[in-house]
N, C-alpha and C. Protein backbone atom coordinates (compact mmCIF):
# COMPACT_ATOMS: atom_id res chain seq x y z
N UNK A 1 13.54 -30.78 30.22
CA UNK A 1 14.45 -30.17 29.28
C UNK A 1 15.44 -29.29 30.05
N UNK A 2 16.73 -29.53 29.54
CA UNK A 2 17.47 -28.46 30.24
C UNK A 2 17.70 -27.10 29.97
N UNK A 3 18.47 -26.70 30.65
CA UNK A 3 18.90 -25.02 30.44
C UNK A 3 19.40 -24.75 29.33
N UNK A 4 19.41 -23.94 28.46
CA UNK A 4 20.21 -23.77 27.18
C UNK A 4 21.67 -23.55 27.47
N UNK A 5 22.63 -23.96 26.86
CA UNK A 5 24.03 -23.68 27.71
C UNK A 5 24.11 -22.51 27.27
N UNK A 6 25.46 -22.22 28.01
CA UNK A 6 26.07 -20.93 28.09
C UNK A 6 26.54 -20.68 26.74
N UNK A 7 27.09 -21.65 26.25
CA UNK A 7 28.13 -21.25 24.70
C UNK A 7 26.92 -20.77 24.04
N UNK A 8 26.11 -21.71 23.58
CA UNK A 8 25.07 -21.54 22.84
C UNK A 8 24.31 -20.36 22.97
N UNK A 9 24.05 -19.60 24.27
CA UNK A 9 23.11 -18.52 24.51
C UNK A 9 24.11 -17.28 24.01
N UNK A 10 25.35 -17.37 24.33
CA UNK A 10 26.06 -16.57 24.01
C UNK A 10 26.35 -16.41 22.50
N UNK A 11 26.31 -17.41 21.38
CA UNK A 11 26.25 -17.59 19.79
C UNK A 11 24.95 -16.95 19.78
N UNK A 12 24.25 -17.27 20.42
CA UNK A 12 22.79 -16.01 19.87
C UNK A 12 22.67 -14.82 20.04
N UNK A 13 23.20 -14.37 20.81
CA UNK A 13 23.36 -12.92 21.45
C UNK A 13 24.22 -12.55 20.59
N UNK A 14 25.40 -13.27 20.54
CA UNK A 14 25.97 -12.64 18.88
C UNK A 14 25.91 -12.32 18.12
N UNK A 15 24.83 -13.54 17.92
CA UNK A 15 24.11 -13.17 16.58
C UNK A 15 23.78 -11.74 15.99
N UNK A 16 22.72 -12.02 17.50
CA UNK A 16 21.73 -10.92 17.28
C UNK A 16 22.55 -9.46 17.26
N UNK A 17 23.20 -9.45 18.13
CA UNK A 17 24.24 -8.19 17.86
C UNK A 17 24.67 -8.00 17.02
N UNK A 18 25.29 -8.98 16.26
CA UNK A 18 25.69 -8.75 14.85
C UNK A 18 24.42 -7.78 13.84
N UNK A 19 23.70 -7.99 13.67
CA UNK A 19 21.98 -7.73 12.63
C UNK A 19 22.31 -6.48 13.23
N UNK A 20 22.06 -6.28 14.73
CA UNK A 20 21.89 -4.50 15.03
C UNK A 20 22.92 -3.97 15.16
N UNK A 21 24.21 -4.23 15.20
CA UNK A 21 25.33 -3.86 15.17
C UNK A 21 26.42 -3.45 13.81
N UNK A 22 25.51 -4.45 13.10
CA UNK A 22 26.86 -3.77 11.65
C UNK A 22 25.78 -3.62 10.77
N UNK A 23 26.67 -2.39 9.71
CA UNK A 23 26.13 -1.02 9.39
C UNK A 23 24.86 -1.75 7.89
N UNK A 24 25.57 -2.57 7.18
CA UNK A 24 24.56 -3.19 6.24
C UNK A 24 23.66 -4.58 6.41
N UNK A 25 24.13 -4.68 7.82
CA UNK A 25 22.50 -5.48 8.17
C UNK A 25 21.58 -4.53 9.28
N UNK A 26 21.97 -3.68 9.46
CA UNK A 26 20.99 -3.08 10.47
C UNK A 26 19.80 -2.06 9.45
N UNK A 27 20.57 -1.96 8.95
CA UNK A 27 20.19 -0.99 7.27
C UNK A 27 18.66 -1.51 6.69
N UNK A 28 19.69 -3.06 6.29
CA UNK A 28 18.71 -3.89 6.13
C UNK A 28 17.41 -4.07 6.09
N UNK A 29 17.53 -4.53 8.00
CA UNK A 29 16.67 -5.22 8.67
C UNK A 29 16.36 -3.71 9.88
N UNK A 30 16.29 -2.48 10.09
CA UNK A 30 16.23 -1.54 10.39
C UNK A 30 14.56 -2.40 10.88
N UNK A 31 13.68 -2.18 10.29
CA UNK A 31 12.39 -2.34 10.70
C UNK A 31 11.98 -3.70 11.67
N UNK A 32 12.76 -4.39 12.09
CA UNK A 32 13.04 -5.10 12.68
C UNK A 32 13.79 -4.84 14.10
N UNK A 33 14.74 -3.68 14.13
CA UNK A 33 15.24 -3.81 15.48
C UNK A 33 15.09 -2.89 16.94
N UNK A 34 14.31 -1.74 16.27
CA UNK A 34 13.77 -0.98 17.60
C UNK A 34 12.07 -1.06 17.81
N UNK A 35 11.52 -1.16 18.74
CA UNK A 35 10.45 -1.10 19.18
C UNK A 35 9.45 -0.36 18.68
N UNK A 36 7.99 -0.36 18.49
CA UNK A 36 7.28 0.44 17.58
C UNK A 36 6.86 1.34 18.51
N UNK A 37 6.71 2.98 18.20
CA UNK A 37 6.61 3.56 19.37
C UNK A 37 4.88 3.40 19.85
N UNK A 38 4.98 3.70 21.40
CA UNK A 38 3.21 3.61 21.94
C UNK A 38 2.69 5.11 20.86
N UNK A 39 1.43 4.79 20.34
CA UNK A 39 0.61 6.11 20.23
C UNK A 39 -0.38 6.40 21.53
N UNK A 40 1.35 7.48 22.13
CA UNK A 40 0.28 8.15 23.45
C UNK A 40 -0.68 9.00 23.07
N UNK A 41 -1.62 8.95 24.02
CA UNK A 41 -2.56 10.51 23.85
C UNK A 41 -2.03 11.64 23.62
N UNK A 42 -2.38 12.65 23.09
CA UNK A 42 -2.22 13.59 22.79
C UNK A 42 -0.27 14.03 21.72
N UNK A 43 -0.25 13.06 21.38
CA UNK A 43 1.35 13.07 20.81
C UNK A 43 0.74 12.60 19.27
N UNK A 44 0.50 13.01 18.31
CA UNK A 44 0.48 12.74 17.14
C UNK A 44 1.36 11.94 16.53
N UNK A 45 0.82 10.69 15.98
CA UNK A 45 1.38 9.59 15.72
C UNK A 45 0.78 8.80 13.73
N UNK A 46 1.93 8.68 13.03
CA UNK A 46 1.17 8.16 11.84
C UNK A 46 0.13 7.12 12.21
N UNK A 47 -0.75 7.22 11.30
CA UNK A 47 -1.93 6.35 11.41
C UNK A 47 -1.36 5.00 11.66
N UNK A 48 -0.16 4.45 10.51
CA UNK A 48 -0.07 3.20 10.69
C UNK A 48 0.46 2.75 12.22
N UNK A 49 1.01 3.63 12.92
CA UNK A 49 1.55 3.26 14.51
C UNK A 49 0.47 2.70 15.15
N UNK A 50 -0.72 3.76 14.95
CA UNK A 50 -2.16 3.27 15.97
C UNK A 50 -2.86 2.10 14.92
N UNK A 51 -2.64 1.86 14.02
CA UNK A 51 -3.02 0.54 13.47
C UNK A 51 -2.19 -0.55 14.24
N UNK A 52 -1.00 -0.50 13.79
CA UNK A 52 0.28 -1.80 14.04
C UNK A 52 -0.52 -1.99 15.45
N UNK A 53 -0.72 -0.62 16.46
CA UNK A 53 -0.88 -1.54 17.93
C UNK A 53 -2.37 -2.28 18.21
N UNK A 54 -2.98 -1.54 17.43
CA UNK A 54 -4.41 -2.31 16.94
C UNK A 54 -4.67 -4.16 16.56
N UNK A 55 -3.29 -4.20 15.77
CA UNK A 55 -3.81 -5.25 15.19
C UNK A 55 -2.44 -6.50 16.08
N UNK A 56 -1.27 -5.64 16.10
CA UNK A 56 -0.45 -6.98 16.71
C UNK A 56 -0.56 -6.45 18.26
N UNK A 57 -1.01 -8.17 18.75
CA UNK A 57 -0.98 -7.94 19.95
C UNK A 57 -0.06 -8.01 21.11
N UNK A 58 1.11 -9.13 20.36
CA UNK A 58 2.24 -8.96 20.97
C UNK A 58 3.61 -8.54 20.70
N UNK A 59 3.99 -7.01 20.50
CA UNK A 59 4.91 -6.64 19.37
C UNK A 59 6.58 -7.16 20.48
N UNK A 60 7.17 -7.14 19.32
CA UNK A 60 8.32 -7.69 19.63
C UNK A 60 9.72 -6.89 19.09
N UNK A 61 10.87 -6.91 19.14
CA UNK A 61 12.08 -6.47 18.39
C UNK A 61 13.60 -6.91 18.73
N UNK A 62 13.85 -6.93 17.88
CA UNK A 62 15.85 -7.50 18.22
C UNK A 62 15.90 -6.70 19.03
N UNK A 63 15.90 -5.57 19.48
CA UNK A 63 16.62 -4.71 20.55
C UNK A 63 16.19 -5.43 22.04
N UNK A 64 14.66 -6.05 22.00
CA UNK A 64 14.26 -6.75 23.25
C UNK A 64 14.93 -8.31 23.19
N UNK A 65 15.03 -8.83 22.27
CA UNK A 65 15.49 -9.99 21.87
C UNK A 65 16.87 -10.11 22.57
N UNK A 66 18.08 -9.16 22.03
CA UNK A 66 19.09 -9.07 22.64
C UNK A 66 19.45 -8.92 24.28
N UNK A 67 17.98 -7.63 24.75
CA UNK A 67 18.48 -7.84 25.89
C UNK A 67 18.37 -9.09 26.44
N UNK A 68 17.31 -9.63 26.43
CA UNK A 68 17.07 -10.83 27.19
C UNK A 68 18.14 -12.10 27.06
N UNK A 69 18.30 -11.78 26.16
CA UNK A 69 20.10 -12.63 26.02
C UNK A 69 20.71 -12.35 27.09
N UNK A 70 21.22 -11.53 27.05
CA UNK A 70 22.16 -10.92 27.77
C UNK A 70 22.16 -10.79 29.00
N UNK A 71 20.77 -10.87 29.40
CA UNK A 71 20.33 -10.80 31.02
C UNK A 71 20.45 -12.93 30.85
N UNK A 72 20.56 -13.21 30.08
CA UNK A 72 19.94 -15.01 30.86
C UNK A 72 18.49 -14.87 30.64
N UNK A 73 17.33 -14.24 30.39
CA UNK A 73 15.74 -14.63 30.33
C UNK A 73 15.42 -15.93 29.42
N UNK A 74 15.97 -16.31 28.73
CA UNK A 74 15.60 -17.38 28.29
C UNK A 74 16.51 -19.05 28.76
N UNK A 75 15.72 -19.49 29.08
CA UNK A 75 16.34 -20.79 29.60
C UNK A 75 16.08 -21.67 28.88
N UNK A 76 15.19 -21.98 27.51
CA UNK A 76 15.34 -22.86 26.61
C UNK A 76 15.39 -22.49 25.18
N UNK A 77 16.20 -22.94 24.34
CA UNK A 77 16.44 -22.09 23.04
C UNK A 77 15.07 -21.94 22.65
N UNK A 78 13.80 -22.76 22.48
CA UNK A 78 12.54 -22.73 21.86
C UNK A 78 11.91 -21.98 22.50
N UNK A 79 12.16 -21.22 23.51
CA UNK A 79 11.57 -19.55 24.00
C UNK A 79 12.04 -18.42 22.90
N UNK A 80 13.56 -18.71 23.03
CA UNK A 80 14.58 -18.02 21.97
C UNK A 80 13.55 -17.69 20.89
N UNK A 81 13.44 -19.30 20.11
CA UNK A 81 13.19 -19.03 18.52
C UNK A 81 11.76 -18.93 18.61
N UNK A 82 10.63 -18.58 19.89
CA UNK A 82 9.48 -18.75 19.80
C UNK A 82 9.15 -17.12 19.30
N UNK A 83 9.97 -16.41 20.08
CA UNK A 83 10.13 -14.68 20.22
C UNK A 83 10.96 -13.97 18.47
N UNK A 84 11.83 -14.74 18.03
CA UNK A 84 12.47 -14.84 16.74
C UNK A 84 10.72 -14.95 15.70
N UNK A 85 10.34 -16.22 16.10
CA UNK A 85 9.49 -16.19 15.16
C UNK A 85 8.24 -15.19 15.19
N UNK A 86 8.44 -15.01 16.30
CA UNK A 86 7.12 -13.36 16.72
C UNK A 86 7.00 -12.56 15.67
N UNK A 87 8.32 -12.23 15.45
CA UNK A 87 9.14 -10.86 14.34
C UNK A 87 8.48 -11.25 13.69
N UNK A 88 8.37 -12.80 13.18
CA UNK A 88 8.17 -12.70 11.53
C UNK A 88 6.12 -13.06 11.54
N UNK A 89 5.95 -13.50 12.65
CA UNK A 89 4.44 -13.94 12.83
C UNK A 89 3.85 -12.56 12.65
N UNK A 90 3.97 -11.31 13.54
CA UNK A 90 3.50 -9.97 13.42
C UNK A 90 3.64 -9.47 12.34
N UNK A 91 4.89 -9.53 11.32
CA UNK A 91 4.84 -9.26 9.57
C UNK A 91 3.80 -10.32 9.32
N UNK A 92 3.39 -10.98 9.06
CA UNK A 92 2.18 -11.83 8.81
C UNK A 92 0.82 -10.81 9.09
N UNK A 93 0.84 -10.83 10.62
CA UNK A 93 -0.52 -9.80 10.60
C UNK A 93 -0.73 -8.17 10.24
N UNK A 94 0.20 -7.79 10.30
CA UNK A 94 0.70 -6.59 9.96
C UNK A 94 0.30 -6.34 8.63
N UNK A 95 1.31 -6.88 7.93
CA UNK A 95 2.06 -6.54 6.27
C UNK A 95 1.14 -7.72 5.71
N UNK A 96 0.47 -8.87 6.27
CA UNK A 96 0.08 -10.15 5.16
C UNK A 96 1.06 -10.99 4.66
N UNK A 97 0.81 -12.24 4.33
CA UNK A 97 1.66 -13.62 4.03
C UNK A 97 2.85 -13.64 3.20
N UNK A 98 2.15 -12.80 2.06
CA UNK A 98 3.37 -12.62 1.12
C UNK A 98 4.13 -11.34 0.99
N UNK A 99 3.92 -10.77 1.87
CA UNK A 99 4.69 -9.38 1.79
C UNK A 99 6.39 -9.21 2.28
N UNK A 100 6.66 -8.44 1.47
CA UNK A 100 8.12 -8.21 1.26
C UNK A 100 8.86 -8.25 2.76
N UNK A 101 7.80 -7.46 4.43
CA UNK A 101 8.45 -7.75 5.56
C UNK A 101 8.21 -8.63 5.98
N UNK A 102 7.25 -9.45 5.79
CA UNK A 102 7.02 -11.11 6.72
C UNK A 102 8.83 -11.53 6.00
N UNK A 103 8.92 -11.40 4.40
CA UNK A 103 10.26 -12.53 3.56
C UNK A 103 11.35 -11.63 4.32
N UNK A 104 11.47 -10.58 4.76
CA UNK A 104 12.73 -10.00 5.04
C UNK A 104 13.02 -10.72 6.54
N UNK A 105 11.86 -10.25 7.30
CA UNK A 105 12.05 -11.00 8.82
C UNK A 105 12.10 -12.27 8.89
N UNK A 106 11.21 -13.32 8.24
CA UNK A 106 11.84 -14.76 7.96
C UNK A 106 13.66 -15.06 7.23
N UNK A 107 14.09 -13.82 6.93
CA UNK A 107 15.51 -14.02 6.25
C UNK A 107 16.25 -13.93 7.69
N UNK A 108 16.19 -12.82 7.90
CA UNK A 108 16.55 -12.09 8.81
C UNK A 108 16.94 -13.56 10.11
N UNK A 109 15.53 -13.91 10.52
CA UNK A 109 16.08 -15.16 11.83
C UNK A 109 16.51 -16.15 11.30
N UNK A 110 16.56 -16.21 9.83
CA UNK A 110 17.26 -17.74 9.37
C UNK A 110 18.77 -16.97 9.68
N UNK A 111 19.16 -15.87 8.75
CA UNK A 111 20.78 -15.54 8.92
C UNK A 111 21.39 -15.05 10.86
N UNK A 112 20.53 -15.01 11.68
CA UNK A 112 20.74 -14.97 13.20
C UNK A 112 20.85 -16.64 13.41
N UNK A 113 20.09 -17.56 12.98
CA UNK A 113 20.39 -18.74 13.10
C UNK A 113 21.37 -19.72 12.47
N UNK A 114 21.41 -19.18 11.82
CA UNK A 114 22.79 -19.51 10.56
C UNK A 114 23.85 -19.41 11.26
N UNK A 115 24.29 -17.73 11.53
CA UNK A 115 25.57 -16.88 12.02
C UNK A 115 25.47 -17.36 13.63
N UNK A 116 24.76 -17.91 14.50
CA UNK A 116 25.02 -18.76 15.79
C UNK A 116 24.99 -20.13 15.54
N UNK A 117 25.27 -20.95 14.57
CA UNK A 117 25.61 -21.80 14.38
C UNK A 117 26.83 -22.32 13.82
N UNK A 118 26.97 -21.24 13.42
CA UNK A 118 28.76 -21.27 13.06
C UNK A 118 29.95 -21.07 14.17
N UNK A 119 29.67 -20.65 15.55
CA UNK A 119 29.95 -20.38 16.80
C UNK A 119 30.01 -22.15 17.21
């Protein structure tokens, strides 16, 4: 399989910039684009933080998503959408099947996939 081209890596990075970049999709999808913080020792942290790291084991976020765009880390789009679908796999274990953030984060990488396809 080859390299993902350039146009194409660059329509995703767009994308994704777009979601964290303008003011009523970041709003949005807010829970989606910065990283969940570590619960260090001794730093008091809501319960649900030391749950989330409890239970997902590989957390993910548009803010990491983007960089790796941007650096080139992905060399085949199905790395891309493997890490896309992370977002919404961790709302699964997190939040459960039918919950309102698994449907927001499944919206969420359809309209990043949508809006780099129009590129």
């Amino acid at each position: 399989t080859e390299r993902i081209e350039k146009s194409r890596e660059k329509a995703l990075e767009e994308a994704v910039g777009w979601i964290i970049s303008d003011t009523q999709m970041s709003k949005r999808f807010e829970d989606f684009i910065h990283p969940i913080p570590l619960p260090n020792e001794g730093q008091q942290r809501d319960h649900w933080v030391v749950n989330y790291w409890r239970t997902v084991p590989l957390p993910i976020c548009l803010d990491l998503i983007h960089s790796r765009l941007k650096k080139g880390f992905y060399r085949r789009e199905i790395a891309f959408r493997f890490d896309l679908d992370l977002i919404v796999w961790n709302c699964n274990l997190f939040h459960g099947i039918n919950s309102n953030f698994k449907k927001e984060a499944a919206a969420m990488c359809a309209l990043i996939l949508s809006k780099a396809d129009e590129k």
